[in-house]
PDB file of N, CA and C in Angstrom:
ATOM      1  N   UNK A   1     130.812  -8.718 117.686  1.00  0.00           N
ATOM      2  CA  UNK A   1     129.755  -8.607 116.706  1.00  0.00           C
ATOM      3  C   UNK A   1     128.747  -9.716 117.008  1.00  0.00           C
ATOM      4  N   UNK A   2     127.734  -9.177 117.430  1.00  0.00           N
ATOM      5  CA  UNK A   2     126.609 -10.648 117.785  1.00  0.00           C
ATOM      6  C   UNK A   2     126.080 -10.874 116.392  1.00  0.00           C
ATOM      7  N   UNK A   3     125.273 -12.068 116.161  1.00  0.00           N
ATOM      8  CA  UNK A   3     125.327 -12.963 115.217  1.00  0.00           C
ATOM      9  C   UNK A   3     124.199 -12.042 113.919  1.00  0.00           C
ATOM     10  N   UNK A   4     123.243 -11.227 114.859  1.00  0.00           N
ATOM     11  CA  UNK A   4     122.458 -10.626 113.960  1.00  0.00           C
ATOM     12  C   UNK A   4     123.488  -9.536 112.922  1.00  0.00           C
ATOM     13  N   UNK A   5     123.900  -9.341 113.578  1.00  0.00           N
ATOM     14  CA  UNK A   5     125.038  -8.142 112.889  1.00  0.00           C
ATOM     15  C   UNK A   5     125.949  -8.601 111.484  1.00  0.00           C
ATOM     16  N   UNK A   6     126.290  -9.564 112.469  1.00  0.00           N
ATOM     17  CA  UNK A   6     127.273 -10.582 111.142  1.00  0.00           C
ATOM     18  C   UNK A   6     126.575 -10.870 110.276  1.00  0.00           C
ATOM     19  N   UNK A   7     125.053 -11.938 110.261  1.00  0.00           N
ATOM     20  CA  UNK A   7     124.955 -11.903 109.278  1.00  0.00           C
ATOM     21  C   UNK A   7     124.377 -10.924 108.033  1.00  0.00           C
ATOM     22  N   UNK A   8     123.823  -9.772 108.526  1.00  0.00           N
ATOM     23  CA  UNK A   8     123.833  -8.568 107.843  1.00  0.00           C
ATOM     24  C   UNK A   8     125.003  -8.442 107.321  1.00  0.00           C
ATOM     25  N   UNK A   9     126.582  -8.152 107.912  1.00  0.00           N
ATOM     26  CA  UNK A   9     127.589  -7.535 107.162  1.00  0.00           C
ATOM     27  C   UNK A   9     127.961  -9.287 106.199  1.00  0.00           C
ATOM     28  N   UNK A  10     127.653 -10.323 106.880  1.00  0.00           N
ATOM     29  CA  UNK A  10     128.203 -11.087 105.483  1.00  0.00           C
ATOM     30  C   UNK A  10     126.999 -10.949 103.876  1.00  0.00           C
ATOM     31  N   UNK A  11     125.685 -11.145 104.261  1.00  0.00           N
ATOM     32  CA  UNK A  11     125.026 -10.213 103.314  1.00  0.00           C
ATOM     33  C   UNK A  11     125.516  -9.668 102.681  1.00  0.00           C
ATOM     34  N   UNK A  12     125.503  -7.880 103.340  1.00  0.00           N
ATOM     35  CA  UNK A  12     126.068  -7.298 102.661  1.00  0.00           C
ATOM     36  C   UNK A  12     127.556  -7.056 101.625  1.00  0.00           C
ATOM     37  N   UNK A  13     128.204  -7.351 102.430  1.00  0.00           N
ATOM     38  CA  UNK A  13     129.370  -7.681 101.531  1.00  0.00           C
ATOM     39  C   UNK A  13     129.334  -8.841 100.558  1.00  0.00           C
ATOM     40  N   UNK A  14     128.727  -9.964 100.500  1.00  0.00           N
ATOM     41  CA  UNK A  14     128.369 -10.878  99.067  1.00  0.00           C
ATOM     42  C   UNK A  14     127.576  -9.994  98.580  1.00  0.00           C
ATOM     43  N   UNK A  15     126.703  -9.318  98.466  1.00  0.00           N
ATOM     44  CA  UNK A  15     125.690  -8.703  97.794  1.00  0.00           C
ATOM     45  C   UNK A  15     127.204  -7.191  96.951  1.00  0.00           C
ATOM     46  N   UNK A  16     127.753  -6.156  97.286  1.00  0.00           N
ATOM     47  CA  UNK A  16     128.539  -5.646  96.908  1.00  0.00           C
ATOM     48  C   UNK A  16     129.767  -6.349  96.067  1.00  0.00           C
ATOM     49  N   UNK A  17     129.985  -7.503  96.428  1.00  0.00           N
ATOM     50  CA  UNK A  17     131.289  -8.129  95.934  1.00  0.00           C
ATOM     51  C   UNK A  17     130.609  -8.909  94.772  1.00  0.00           C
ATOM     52  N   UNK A  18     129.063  -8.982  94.851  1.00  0.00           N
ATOM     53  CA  UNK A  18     128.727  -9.497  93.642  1.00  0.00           C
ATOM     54  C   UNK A  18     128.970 -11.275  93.261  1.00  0.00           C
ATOM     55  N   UNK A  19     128.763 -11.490  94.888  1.00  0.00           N
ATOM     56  CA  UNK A  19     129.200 -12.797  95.479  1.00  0.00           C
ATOM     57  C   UNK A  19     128.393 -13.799  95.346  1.00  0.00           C
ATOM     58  N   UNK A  20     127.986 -14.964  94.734  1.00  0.00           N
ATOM     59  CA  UNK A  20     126.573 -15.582  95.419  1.00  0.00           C
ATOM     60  C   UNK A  20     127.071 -16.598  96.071  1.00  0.00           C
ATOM     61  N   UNK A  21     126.063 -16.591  97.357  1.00  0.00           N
ATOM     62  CA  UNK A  21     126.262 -17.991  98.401  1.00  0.00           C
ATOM     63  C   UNK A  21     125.072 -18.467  98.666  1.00  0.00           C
ATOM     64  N   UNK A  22     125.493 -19.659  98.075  1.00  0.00           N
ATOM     65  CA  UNK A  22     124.100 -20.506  98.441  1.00  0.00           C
ATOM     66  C   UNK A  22     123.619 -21.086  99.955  1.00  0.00           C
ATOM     67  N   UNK A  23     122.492 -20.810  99.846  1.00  0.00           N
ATOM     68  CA  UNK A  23     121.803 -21.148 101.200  1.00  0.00           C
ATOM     69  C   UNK A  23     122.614 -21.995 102.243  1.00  0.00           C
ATOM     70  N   UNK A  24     122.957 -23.012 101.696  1.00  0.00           N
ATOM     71  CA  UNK A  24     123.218 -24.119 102.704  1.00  0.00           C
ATOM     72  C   UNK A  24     124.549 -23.709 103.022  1.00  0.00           C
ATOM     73  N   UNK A  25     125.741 -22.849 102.309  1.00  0.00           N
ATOM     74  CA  UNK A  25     126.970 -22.569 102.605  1.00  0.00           C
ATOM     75  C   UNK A  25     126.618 -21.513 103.610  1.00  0.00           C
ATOM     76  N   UNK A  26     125.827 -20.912 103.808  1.00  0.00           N
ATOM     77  CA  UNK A  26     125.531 -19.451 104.864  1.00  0.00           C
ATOM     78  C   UNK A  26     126.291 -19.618 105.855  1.00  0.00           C
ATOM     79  N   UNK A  27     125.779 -20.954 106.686  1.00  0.00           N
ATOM     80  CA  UNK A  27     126.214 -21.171 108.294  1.00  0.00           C
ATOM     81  C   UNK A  27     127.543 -21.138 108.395  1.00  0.00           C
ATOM     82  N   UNK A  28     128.107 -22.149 107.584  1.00  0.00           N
ATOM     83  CA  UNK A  28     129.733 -21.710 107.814  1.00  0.00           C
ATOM     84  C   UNK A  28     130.506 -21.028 106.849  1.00  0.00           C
ATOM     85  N   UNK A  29     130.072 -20.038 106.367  1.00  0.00           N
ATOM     86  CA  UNK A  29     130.414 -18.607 105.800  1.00  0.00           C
ATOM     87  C   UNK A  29     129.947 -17.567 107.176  1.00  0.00           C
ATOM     88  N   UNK A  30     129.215 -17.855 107.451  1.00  0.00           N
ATOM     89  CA  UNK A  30     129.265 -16.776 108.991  1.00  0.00           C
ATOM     90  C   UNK A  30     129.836 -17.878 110.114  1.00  0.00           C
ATOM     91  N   UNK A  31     129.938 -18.507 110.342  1.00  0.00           N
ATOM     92  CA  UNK A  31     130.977 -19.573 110.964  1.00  0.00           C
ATOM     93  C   UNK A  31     132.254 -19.087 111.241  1.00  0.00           C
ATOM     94  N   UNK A  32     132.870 -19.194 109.658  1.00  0.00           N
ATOM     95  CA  UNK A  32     134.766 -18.927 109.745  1.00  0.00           C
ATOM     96  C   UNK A  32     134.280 -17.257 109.914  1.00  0.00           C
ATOM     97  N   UNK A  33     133.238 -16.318 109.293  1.00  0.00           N
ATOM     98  CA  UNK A  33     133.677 -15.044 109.386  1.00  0.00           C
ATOM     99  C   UNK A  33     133.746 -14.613 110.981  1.00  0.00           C
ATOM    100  N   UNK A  34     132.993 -15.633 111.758  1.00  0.00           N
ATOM    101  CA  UNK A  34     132.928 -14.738 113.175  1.00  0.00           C
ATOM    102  C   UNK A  34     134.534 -15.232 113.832  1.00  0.00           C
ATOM    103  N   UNK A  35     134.709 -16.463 113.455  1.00  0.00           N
ATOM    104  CA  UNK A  35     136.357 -16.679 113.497  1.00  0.00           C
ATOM    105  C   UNK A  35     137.304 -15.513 113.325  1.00  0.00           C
ATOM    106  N   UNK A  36     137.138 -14.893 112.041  1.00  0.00           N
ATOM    107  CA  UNK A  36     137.907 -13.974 111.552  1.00  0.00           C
ATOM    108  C   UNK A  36     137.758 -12.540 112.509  1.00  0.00           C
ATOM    109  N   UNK A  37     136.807 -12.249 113.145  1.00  0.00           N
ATOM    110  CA  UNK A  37     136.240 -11.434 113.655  1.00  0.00           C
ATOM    111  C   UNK A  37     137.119 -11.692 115.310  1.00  0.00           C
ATOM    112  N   UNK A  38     137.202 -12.897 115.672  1.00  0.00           N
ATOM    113  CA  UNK A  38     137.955 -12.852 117.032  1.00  0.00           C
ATOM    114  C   UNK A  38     139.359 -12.653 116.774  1.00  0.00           C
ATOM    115  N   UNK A  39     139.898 -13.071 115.350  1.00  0.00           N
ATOM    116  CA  UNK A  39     141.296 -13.271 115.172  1.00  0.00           C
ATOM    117  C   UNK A  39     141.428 -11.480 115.230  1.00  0.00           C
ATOM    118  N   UNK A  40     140.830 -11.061 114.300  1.00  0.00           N
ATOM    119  CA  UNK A  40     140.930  -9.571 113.970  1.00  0.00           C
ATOM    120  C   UNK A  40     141.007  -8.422 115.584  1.00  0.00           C
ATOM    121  N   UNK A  41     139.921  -8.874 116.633  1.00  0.00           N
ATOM    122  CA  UNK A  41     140.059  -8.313 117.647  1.00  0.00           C
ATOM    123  C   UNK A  41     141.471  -8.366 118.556  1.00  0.00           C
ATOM    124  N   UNK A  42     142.176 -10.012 118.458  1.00  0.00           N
ATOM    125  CA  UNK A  42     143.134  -9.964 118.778  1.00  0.00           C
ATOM    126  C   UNK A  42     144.171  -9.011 118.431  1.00  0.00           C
ATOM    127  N   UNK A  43     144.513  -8.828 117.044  1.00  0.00           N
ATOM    128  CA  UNK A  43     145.240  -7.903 116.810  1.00  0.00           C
ATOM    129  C   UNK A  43     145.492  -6.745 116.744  1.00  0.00           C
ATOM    130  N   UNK A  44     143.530  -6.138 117.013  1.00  0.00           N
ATOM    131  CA  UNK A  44     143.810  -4.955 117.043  1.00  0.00           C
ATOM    132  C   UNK A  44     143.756  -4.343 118.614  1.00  0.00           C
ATOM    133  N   UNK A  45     143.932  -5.636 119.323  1.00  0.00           N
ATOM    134  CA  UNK A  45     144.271  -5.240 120.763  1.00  0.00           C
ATOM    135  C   UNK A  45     145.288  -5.057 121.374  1.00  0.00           C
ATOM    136  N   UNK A  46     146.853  -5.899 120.496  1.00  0.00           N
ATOM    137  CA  UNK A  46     147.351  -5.779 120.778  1.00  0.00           C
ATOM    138  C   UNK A  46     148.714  -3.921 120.776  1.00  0.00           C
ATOM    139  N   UNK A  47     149.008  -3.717 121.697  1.00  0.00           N
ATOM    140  CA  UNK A  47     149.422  -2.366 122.084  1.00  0.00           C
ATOM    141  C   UNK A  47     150.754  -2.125 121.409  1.00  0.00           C
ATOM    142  N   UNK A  48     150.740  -0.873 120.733  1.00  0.00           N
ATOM    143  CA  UNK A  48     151.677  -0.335 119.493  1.00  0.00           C
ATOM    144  C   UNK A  48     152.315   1.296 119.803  1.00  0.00           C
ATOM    145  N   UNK A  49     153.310   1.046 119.721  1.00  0.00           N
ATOM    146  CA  UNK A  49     153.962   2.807 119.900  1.00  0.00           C
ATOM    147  C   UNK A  49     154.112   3.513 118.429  1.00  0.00           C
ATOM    148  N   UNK A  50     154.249   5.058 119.060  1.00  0.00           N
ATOM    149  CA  UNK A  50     154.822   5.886 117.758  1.00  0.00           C
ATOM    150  C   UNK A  50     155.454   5.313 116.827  1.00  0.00           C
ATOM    151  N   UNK A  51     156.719   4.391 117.618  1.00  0.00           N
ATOM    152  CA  UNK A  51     157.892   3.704 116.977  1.00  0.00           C
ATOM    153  C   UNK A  51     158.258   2.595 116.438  1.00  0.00           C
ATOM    154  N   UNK A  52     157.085   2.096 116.855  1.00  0.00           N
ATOM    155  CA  UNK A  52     156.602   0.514 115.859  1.00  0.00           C
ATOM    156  C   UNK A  52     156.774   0.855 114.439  1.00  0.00           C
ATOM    157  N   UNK A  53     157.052  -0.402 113.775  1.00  0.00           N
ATOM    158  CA  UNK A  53     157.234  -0.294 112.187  1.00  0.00           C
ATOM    159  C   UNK A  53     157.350  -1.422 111.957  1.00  0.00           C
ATOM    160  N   UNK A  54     156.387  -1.516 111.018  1.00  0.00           N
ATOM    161  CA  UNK A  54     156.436  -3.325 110.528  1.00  0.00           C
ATOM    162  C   UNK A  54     157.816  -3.260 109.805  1.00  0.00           C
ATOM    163  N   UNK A  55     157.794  -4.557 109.739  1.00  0.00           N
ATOM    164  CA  UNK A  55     159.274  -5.815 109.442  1.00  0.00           C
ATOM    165  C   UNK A  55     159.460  -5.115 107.821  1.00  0.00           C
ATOM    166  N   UNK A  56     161.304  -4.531 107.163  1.00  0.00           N
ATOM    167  CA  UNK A  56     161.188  -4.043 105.849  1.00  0.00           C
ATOM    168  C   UNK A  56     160.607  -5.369 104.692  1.00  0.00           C
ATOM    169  N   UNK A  57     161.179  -6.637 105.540  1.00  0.00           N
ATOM    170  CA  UNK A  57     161.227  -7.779 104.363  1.00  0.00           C
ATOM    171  C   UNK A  57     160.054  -9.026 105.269  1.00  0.00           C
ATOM    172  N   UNK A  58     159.462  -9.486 104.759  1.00  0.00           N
ATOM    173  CA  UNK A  58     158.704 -10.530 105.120  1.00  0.00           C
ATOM    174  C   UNK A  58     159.736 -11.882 104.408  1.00  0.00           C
ATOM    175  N   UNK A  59     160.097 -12.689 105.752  1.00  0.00           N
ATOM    176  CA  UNK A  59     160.747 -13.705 105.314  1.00  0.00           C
ATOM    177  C   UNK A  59     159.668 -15.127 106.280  1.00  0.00           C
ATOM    178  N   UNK A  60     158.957 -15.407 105.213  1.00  0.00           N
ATOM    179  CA  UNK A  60     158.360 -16.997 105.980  1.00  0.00           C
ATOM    180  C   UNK A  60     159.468 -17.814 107.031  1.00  0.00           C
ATOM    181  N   UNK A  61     158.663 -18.387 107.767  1.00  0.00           N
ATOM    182  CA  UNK A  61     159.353 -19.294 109.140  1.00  0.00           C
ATOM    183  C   UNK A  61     160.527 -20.339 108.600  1.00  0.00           C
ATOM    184  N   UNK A  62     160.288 -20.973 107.433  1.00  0.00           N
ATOM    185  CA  UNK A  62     160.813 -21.787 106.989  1.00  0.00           C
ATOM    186  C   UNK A  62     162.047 -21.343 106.290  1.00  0.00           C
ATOM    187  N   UNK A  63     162.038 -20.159 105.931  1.00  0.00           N
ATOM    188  CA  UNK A  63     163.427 -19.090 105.391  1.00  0.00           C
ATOM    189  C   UNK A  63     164.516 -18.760 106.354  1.00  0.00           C
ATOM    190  N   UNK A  64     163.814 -18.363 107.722  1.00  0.00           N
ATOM    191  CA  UNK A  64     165.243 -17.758 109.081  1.00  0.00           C
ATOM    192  C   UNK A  64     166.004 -18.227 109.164  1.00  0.00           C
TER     193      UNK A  64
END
């Protein structure tokens, strides 16, 4: 997502969510979102079969 894009969809989505962000927070509100945007590509790159099935119980690291 190049930067013009982003900040249109962060726009838009404060504007729908009924969000306000003030000016000076913008930069790093599109900052962490383009963050979120590489994290997100990662995962949806990574390769999944028919037979995949997420985990029945989510047990945090500190639980195993």
């Amino acid at each position: 997502m190049d930067a013009t894009a982003l900040a249109a969809y962060v726009e838009a989505a404060a504007c729908l969510l009924h969000l306000p962000i003030a000016a000076e927070h913008l930069p790093g509100v599109r900052e962490n979102f383009a963050r979120i945007v590489t994290f997100a590509q990662l995962i949806l790159a990574a390769p999944l079969t028919r037979t995949d099935e997420p985990a029945p119980i989510f047990l945090p690291g500190d639980r195993l």
